[in-house]
Protein backbone atom coordinates (compact mmCIF):
# COMPACT_ATOMS: atom_id res chain seq x y z
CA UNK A 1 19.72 1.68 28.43
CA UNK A 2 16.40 0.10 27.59
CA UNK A 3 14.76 1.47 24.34
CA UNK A 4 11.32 2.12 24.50
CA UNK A 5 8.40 -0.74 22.68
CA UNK A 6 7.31 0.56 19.68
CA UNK A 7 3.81 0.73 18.86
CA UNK A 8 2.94 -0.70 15.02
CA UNK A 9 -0.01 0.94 14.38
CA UNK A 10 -0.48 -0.53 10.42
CA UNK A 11 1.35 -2.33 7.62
CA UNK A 12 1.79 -1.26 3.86
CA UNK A 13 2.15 -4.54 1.63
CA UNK A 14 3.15 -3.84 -2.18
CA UNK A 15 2.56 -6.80 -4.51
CA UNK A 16 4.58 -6.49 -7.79
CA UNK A 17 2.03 -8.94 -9.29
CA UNK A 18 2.39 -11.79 -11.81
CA UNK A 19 2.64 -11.76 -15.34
CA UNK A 20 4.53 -12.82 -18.45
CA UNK A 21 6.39 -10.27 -21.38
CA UNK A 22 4.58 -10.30 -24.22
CA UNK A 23 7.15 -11.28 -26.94
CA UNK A 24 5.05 -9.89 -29.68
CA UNK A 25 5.46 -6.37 -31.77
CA UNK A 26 3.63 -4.94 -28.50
CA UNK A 27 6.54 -5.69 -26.08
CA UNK A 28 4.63 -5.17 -22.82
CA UNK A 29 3.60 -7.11 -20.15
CA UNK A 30 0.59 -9.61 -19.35
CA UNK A 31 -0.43 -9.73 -15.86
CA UNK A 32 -1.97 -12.92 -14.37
CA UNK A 33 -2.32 -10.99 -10.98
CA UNK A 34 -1.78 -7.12 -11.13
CA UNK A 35 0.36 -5.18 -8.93
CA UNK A 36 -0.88 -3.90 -6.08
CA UNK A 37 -0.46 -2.03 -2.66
CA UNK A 38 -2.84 -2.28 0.50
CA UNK A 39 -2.44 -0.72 4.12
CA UNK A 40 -4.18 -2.21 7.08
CA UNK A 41 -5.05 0.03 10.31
CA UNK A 42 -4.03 -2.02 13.45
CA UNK A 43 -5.89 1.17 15.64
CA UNK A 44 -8.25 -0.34 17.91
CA UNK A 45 -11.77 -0.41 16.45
CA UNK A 46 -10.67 0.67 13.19
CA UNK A 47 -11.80 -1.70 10.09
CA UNK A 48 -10.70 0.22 7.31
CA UNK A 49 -8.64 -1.12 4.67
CA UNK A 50 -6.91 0.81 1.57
CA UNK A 51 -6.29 -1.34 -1.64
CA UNK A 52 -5.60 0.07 -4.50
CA UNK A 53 -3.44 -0.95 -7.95
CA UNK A 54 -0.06 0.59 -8.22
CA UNK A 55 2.24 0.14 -11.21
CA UNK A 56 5.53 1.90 -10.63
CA UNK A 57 7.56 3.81 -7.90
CA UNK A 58 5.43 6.80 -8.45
CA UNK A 59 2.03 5.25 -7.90
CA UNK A 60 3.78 3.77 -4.56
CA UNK A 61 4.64 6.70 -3.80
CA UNK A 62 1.30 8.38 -4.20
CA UNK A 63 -0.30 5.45 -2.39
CA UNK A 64 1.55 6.02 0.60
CA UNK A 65 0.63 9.86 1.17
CA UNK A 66 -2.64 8.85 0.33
CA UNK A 67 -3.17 6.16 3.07
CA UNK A 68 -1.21 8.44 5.53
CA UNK A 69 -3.18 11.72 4.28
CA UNK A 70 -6.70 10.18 4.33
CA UNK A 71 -6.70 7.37 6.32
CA UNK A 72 -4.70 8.78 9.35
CA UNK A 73 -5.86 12.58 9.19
CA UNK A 74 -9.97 11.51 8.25
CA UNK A 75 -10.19 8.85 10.68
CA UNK A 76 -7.87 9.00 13.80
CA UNK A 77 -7.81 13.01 13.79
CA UNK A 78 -4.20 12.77 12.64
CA UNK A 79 -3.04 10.85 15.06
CA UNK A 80 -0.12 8.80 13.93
């Protein structure tokens, strides 16, 4: 049986960034290049890009329902 093509219709990239631990009483981290998380719409016509910083699971997290919540349901009528 031959499996249907699937259709990619966008990509989420999460960047974990660059940085260094601060050694000092502080203890926290020094990013060189901050995380972050984009998604790019492969729909025809559609230029739209989402970028936004994201510094943990959670913000991930919320990232992703964003991009499908707003970008999907505002601008394709929520058509996946």
């Amino acid at each position: 049986m031959t499996e249907p093509p699937v259709k990619v219709v966008g990509r989420l990239v999460v960047d974990l960034g660059e940085g260094r631990e601060d050694r000092t009483r502080w203890q926290r981290l020094i990013y060189s290049r901050q995380p972050r998380a984009f998604y790019e719409c492969f729909r025809p016509g559609c230029t739209r890009r989402i970028e936004g910083p994201v510094s943990g699971p959670e913000e991930v997290k919320a990232f992703v329902a964003t991009a499908r919540a707003e970008h999907v349901n505002l601008l394709h009528g929520g058509v996946s």
